[in-house]
N, C-alpha and C. Protein backbone atom coordinates (compact mmCIF):
# COMPACT_ATOMS: atom_id res chain seq x y z
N UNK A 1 -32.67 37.33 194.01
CA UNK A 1 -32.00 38.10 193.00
C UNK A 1 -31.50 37.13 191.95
N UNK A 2 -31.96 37.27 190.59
CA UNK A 2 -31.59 36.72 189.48
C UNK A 2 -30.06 37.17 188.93
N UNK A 3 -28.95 36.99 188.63
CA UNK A 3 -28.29 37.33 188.02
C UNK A 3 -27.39 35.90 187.12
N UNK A 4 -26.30 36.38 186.14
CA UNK A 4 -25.89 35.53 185.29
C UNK A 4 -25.31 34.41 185.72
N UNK A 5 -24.22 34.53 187.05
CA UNK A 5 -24.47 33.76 187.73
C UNK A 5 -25.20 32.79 188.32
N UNK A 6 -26.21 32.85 188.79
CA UNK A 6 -27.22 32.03 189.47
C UNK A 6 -27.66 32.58 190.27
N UNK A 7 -29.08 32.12 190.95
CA UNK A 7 -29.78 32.72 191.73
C UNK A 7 -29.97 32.80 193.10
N UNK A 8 -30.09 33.85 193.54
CA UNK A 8 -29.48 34.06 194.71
C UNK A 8 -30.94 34.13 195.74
N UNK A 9 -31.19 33.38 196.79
CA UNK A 9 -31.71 34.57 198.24
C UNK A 9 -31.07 35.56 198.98
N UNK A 10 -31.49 36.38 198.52
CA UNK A 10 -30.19 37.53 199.41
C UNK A 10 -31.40 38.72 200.25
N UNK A 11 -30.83 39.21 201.32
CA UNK A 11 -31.06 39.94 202.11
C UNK A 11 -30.56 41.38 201.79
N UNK A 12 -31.39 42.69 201.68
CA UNK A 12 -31.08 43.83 201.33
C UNK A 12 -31.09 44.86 202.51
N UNK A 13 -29.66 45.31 202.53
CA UNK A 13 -29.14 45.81 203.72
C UNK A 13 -29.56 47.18 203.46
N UNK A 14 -29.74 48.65 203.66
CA UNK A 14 -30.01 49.42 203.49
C UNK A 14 -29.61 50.08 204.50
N UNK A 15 -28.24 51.50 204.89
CA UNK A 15 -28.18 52.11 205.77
C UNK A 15 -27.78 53.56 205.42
N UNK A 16 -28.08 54.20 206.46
CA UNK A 16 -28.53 55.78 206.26
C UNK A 16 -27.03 56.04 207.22
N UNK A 17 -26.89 57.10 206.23
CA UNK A 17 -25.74 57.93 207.07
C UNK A 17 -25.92 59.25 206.44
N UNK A 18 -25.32 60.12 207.55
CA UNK A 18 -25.67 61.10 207.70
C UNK A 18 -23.90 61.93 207.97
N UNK A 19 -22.78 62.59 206.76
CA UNK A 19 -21.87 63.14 207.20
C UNK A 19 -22.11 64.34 207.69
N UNK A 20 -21.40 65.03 208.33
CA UNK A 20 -21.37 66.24 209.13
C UNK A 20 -19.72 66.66 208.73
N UNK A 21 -19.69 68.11 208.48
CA UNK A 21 -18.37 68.38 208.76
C UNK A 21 -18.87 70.19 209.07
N UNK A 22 -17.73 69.75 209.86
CA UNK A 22 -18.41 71.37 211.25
C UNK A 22 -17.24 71.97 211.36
N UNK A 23 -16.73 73.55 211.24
CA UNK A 23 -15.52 73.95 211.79
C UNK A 23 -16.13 75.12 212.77
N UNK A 24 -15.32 74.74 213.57
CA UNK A 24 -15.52 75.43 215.41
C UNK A 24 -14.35 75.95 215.55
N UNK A 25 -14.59 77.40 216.00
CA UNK A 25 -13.80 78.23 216.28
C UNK A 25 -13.81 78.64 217.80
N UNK A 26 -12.50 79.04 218.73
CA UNK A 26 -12.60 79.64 219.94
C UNK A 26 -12.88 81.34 219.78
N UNK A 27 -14.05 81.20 220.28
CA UNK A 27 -14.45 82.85 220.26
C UNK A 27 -14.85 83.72 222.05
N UNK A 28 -13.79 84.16 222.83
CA UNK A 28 -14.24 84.36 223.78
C UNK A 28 -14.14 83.69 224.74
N UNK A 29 -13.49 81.98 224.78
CA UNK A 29 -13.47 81.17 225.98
C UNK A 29 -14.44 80.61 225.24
N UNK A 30 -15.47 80.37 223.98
CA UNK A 30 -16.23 79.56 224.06
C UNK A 30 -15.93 78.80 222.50
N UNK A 31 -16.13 77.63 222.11
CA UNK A 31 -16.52 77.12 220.89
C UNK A 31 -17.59 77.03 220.24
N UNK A 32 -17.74 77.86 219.48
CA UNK A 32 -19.01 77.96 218.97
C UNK A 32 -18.95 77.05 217.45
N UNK A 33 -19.88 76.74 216.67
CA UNK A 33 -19.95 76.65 215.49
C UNK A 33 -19.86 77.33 214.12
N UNK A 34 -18.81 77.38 213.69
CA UNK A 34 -18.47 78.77 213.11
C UNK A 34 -19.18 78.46 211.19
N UNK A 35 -19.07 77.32 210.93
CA UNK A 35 -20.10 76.80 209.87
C UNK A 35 -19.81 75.16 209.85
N UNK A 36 -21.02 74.76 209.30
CA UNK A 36 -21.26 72.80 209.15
C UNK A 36 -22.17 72.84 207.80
N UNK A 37 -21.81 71.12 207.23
CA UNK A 37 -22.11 71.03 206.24
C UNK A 37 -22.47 69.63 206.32
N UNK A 38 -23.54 69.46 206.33
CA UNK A 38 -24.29 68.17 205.98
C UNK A 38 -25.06 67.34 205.11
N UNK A 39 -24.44 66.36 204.73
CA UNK A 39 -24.76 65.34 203.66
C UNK A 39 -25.48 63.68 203.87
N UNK A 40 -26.40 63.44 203.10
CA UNK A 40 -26.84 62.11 203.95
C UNK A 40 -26.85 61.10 202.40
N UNK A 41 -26.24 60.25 203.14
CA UNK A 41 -25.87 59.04 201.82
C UNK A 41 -27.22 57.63 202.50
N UNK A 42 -27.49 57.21 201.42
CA UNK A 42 -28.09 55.89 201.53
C UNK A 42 -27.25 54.96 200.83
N UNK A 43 -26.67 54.09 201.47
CA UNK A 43 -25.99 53.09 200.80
C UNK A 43 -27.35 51.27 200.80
N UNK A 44 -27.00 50.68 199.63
CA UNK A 44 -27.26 49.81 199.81
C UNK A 44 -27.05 48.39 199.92
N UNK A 45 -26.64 47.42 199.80
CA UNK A 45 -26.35 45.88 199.56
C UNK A 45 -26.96 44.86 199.52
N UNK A 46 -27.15 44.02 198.42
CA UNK A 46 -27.62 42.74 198.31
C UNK A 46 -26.40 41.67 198.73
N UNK A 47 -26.65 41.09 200.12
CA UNK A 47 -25.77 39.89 200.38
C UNK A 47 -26.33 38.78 200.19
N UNK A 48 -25.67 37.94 199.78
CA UNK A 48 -26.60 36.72 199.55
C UNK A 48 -27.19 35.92 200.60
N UNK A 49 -27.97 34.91 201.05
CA UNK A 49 -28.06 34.04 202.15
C UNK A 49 -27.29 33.36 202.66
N UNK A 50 -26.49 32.85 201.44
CA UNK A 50 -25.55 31.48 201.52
C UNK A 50 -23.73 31.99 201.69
N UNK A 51 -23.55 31.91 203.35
CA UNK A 51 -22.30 32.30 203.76
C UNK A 51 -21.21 31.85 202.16
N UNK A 52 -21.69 30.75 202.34
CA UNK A 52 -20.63 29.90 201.62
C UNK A 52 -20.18 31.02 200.27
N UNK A 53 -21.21 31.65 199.53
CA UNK A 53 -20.70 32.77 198.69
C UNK A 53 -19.72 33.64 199.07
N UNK A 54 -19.81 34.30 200.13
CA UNK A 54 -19.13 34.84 201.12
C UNK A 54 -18.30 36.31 200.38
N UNK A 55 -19.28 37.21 199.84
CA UNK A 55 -19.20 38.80 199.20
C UNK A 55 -20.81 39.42 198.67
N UNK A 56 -20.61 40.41 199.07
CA UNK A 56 -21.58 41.54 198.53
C UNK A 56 -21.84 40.64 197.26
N UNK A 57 -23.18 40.91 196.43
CA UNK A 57 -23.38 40.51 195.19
C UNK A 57 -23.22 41.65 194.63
N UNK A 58 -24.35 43.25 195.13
CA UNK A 58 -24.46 44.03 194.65
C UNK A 58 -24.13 45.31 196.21
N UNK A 59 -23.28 46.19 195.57
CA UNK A 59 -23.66 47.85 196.37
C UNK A 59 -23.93 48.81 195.75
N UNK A 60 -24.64 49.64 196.51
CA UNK A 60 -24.62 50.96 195.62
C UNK A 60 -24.83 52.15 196.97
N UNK A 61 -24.48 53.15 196.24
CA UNK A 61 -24.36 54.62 197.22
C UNK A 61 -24.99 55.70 196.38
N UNK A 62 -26.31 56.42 197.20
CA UNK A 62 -27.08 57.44 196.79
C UNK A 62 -26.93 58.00 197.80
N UNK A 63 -26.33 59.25 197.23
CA UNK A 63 -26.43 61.20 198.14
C UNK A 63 -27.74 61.76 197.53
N UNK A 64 -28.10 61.89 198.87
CA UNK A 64 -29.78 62.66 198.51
C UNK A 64 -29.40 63.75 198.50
N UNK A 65 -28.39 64.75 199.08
CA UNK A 65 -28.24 65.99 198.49
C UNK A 65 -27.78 66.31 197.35
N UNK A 66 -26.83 65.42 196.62
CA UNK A 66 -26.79 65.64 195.14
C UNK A 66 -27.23 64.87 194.28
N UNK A 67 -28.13 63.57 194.29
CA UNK A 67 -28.59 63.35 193.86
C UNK A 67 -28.33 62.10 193.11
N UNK A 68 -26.81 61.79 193.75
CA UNK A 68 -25.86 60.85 192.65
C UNK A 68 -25.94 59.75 192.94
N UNK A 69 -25.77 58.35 192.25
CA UNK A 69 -25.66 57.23 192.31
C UNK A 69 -24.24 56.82 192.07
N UNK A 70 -23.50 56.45 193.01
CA UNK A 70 -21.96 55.91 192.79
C UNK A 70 -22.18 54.61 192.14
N UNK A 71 -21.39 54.78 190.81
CA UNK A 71 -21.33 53.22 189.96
C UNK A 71 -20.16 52.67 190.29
N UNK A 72 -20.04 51.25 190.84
CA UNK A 72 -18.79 51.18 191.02
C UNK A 72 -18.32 49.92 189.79
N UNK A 73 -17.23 49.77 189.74
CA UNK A 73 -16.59 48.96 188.32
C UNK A 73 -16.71 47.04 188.83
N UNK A 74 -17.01 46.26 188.01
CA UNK A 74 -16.49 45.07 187.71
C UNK A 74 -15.69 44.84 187.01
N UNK A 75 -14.93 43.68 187.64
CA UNK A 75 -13.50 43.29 186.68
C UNK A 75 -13.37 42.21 186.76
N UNK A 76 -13.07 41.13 186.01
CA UNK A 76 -13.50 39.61 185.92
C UNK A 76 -12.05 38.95 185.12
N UNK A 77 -11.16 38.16 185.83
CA UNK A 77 -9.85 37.78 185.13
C UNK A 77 -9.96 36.60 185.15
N UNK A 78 -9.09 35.72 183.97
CA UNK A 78 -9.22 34.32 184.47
C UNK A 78 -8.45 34.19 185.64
N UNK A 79 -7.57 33.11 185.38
CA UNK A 79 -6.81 31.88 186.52
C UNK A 79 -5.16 33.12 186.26
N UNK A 80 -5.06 33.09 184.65
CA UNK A 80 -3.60 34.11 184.82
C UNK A 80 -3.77 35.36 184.82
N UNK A 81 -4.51 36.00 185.18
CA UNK A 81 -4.74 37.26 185.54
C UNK A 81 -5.59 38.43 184.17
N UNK A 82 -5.14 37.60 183.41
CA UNK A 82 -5.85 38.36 181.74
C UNK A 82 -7.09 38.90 182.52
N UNK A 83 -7.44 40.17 182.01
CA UNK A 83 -9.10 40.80 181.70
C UNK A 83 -9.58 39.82 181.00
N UNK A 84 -10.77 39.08 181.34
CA UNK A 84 -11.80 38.96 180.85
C UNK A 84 -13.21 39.56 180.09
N UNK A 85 -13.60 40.79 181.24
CA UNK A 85 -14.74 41.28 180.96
C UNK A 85 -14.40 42.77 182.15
N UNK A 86 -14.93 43.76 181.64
CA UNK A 86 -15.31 44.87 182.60
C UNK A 86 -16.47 45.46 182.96
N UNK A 87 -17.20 45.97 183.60
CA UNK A 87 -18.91 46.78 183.78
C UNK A 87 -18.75 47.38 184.91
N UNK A 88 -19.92 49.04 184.21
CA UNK A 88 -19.77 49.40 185.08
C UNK A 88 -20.99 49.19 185.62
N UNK A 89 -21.02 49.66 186.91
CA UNK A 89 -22.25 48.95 187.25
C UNK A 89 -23.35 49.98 187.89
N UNK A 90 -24.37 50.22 187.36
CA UNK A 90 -25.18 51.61 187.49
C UNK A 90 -26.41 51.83 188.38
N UNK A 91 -26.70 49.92 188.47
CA UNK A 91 -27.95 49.77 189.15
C UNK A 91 -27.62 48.93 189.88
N UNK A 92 -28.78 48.17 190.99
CA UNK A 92 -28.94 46.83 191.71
C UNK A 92 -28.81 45.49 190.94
N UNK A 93 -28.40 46.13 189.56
CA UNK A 93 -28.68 44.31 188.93
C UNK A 93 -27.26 44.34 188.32
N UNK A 94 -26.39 43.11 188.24
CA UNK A 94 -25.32 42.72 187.37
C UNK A 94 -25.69 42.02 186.67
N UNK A 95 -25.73 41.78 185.65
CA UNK A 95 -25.83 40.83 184.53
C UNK A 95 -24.47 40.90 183.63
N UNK A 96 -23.97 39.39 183.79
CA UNK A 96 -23.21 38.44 183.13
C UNK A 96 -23.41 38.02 182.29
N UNK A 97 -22.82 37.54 180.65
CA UNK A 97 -23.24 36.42 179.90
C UNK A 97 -22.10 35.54 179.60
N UNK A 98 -22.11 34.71 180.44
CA UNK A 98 -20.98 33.53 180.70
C UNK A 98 -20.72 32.72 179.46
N UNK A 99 -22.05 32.44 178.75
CA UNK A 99 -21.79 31.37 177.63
C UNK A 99 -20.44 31.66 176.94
N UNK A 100 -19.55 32.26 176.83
CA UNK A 100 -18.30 32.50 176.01
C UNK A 100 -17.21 32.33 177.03
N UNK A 101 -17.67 32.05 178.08
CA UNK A 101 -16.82 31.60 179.03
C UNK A 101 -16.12 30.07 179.10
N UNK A 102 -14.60 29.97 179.24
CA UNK A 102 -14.46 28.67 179.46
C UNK A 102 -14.82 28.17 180.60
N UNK A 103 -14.65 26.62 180.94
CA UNK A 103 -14.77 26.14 181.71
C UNK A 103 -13.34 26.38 182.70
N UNK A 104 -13.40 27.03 184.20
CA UNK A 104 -12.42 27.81 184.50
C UNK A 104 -12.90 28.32 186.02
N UNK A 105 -11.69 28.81 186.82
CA UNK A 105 -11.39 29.51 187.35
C UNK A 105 -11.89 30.52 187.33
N UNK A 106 -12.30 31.74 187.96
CA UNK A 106 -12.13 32.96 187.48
C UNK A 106 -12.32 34.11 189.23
N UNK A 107 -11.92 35.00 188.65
CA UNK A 107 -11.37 36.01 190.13
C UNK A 107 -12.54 37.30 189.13
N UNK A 108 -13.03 37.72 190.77
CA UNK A 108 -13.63 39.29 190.25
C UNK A 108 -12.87 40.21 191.01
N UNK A 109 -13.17 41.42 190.82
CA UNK A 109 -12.96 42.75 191.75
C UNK A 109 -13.89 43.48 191.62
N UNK A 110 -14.39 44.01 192.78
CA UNK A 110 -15.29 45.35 191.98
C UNK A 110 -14.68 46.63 193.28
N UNK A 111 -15.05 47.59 192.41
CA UNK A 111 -14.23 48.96 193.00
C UNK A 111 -15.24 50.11 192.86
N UNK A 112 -14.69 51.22 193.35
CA UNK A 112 -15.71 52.39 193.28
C UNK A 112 -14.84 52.88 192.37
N UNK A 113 -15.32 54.10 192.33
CA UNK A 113 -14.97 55.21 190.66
C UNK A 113 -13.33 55.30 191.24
N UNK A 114 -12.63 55.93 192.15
CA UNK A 114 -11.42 55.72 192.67
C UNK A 114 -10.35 54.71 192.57
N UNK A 115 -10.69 53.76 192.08
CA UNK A 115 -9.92 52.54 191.84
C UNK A 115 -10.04 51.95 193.36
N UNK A 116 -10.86 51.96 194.59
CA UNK A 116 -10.73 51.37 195.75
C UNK A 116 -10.98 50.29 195.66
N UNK A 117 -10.52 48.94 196.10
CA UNK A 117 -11.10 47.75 196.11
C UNK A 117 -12.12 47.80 197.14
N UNK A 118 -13.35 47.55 196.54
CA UNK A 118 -14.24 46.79 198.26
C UNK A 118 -14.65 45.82 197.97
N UNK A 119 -14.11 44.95 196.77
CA UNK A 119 -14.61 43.21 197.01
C UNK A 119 -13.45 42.58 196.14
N UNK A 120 -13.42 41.44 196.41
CA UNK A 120 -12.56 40.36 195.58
C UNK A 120 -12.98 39.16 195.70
N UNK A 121 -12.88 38.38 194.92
CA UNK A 121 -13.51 37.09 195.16
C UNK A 121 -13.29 36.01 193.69
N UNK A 122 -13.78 35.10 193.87
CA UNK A 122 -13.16 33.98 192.93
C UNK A 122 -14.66 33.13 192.22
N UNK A 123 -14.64 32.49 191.01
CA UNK A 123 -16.40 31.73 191.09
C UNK A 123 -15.28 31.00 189.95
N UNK A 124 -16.29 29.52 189.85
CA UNK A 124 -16.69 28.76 189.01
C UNK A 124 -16.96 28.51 187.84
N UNK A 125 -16.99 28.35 186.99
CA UNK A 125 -17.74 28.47 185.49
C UNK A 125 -17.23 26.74 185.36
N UNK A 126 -18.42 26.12 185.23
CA UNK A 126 -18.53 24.85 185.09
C UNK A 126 -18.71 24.96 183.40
């Protein structure tokens, strides 16, 4: 995987899930299934090879019943916390353009549409 960063060997994780939500009612001494609703997500991830990176590069989440692709946000601060840069991120690829970058510190986050954190992490800019 190419990105602005540098280039990565990464391994692409790919897992299937399948939610269920079922309400069961006592009818008679018995539980039956009174209605269920099922949804199946494909999530994916590019991790890199190299522990030493040590975060997701890329995720993403597709519902095959609706059809959607969850974009989740980048957020890129320096050393004192300032915004740097934001994206959202729509596909498998991030692209960065660092050249306006100082030489620095810098912290990411990336989140789903919710404001959830599911990564944090710190890089380089030589």
């Amino acid at each position: 995987m190419i990105l602005s960063l540098g280039s990565y060997e990464v391994l692409r994780i790919k897992e299937n899930r399948i939610v269920t939500d079922s309400i069961w009612g006592k009818v008679a001494g018995f539980w039956p299934v009174l209605s269920s609703n099922e949804e199946t997500y494909l999530d994916y991830q590019w991790v890199p090879n190299d522990a030493a990176i040590g975060y997701t590069l890329v995720s993403m989440e597709y519902n095959s019943d609706t059809q959607n692709i969850s974009a989740y946000g980048l957020t890129i601060y320096d050393i004192n916390g300032k915004i740097i840069e934001q994206k959202l991120i729509k596909s498998n690829i991030i692209s960065l353009n660092l050249t306006n970058f100082k030489s620095s510190i810098y912290m990411h986050k990336i989140t789903e549409k919710d404001k959830k954190v599911l990564n944090e992490g710190s890089f380089i800019k030589n």
